[in-house]
N, C-alpha and C. Protein backbone atom coordinates (compact mmCIF):
# COMPACT_ATOMS: atom_id res chain seq x y z
N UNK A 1 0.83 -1.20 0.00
CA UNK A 1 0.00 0.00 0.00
C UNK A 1 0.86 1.25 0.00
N UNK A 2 1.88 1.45 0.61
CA UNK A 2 3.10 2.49 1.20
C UNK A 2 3.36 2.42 -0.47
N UNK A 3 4.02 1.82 -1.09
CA UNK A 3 4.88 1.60 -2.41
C UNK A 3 3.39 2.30 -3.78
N UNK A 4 2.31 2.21 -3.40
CA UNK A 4 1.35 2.46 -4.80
C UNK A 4 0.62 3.66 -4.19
N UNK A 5 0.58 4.47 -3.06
CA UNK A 5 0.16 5.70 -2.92
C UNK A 5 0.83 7.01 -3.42
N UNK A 6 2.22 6.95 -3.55
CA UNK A 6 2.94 7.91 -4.09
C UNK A 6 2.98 7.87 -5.65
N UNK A 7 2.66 6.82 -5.64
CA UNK A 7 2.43 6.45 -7.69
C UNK A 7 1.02 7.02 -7.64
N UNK A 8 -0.04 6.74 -7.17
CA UNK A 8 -1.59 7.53 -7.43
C UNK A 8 -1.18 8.68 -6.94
N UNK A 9 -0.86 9.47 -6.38
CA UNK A 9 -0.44 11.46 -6.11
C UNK A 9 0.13 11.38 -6.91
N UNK A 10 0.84 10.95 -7.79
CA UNK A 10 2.24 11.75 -8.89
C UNK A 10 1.59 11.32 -9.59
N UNK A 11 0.58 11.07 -9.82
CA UNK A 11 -0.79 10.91 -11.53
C UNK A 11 -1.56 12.31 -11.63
N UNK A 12 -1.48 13.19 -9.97
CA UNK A 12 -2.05 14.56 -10.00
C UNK A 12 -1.58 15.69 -9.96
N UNK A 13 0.39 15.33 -10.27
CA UNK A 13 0.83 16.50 -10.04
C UNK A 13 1.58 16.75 -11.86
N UNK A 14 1.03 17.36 -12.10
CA UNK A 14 1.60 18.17 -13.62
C UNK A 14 2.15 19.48 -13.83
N UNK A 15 3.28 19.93 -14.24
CA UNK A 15 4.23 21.16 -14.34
C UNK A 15 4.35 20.87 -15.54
N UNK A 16 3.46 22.02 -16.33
CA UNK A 16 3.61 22.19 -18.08
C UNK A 16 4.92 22.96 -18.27
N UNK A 17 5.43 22.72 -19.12
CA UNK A 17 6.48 23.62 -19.64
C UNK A 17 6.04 24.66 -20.14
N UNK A 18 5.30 24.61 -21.04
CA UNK A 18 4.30 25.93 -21.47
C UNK A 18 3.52 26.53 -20.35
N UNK A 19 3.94 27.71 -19.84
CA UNK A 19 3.75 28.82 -18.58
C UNK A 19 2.06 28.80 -19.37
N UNK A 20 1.78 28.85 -20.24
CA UNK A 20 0.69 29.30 -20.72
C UNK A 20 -0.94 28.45 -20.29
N UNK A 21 -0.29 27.43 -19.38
CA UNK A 21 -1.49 27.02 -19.01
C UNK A 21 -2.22 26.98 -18.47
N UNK A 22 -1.19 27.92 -17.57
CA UNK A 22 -1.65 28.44 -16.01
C UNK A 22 -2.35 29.18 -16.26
N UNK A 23 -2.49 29.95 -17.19
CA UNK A 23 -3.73 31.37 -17.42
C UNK A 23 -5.10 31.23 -16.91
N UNK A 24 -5.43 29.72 -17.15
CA UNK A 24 -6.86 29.30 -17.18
C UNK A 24 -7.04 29.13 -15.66
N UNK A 25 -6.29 28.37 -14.97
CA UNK A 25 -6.05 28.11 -13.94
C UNK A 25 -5.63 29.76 -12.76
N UNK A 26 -5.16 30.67 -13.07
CA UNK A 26 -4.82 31.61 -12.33
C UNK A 26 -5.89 32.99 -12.58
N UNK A 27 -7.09 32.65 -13.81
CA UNK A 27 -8.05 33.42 -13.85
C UNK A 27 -9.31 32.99 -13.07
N UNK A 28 -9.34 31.91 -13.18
CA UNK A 28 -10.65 31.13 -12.00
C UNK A 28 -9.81 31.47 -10.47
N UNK A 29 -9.00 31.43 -10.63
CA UNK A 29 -8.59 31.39 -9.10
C UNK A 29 -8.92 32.76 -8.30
N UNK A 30 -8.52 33.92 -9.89
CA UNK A 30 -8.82 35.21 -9.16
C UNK A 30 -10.40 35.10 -8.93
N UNK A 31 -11.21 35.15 -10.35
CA UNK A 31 -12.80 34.89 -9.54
C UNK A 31 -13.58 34.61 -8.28
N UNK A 32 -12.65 33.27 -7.76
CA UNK A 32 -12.97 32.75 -7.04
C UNK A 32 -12.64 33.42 -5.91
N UNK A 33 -11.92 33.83 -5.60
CA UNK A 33 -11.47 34.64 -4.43
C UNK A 33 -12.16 36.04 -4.13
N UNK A 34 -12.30 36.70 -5.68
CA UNK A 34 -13.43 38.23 -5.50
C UNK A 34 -14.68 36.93 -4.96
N UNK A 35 -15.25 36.35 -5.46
CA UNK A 35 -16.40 36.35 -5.03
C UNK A 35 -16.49 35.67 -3.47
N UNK A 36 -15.33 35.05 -2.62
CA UNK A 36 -15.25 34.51 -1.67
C UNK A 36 -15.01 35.88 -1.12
N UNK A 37 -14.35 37.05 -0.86
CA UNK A 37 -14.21 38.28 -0.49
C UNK A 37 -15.60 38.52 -0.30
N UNK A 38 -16.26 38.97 -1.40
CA UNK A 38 -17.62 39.68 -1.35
C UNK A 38 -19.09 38.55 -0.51
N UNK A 39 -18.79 37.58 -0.67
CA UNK A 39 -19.15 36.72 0.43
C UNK A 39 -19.06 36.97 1.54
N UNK A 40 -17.71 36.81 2.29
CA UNK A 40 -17.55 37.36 3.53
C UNK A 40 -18.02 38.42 3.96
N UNK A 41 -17.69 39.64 3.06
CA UNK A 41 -18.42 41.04 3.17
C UNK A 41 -19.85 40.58 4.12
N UNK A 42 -20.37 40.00 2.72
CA UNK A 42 -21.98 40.19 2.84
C UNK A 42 -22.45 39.25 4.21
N UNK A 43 -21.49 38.07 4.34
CA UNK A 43 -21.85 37.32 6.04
C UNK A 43 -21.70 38.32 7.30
N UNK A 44 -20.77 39.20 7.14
CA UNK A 44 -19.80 40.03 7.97
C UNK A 44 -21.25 41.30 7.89
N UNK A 45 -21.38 42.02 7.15
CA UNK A 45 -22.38 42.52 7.54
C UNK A 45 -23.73 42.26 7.83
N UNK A 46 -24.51 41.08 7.35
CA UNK A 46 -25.52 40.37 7.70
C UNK A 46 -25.21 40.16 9.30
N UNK A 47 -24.28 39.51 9.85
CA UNK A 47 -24.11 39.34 10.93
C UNK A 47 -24.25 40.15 11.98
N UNK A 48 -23.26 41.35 11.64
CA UNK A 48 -23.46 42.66 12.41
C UNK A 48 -24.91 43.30 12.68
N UNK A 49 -26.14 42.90 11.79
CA UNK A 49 -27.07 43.27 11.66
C UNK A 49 -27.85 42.68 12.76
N UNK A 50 -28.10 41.27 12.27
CA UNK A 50 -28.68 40.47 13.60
C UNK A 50 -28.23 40.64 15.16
N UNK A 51 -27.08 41.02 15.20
CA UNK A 51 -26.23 40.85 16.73
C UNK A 51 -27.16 42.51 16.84
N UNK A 52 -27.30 43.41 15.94
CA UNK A 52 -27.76 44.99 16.25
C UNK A 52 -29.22 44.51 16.95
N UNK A 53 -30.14 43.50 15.95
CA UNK A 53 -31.81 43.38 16.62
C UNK A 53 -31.23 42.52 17.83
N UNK A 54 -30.48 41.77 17.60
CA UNK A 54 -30.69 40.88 19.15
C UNK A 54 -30.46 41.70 20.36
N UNK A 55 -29.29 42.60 20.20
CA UNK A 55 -28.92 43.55 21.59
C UNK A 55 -30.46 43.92 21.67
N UNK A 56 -31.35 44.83 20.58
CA UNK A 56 -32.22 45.40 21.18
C UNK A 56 -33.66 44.41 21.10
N UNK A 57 -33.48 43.45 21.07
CA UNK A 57 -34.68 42.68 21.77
C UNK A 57 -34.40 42.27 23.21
N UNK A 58 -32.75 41.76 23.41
CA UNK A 58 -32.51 41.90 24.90
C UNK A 58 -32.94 43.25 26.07
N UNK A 59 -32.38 44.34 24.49
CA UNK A 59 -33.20 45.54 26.03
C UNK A 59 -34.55 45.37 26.17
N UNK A 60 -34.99 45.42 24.66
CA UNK A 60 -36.63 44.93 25.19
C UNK A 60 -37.07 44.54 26.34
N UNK A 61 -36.98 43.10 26.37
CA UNK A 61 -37.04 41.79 27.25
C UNK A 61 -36.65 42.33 28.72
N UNK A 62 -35.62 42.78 28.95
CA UNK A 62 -34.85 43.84 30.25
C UNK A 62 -35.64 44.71 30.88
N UNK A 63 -36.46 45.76 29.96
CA UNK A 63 -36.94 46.64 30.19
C UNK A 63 -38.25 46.05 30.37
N UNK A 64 -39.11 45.03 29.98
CA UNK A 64 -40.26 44.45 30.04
C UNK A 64 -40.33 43.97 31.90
N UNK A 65 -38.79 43.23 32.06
CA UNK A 65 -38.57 42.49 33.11
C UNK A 65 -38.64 43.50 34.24
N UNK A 66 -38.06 44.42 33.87
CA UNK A 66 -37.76 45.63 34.97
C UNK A 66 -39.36 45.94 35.70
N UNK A 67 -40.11 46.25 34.27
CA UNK A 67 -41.31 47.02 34.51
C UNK A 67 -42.19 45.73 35.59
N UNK A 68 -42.30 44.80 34.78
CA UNK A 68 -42.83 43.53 35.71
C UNK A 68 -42.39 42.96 37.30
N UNK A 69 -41.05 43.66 37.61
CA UNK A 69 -40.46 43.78 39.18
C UNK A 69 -41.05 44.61 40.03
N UNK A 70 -41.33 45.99 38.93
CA UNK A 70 -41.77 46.97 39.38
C UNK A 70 -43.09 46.86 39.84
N UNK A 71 -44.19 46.75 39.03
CA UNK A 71 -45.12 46.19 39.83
C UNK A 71 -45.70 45.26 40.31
N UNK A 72 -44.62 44.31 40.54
CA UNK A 72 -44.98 42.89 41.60
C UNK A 72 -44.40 44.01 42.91
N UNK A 73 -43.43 44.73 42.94
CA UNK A 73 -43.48 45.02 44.43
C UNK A 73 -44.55 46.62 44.81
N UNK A 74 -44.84 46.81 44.46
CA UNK A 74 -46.22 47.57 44.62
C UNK A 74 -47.73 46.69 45.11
């Protein structure tokens, strides 16, 4: 098994002599990365958004609790 695993990986590693092949390969790569960027963006601010309603449903909830202390001791 040790002796035929390094023979199946060196069936996936190819170095063209012609630089030119990489083009295809180093233009998807940029794509892929703007759109993994602008992804994050958009998680990164989605996120920030929810954490904004949750703080203020906690005050909500706080301020509900407060009022409900308030007049149980009355």
């Amino acid at each position: 098994m040790s002796v035929l695993l390094p023979t199946v990986l060196g069936l996936f590693l190819y170095f063209p002599e012609d630089k030119s092949e990489y083009f295809p390969a180093v233009i998807t790569f940029i794509i892929f990365m703007i759109a993994c960027a602008f992804t994050m963006r958009w998680i990164i601010k989605k996120s920030q958004k929810e954490a904004l309603k949750t703080k203020e449903l906690e005050e909500e909830v706080t301020r509900r609790n407060q009022q409900l202390k308030k007049k149980s001791m009355q």
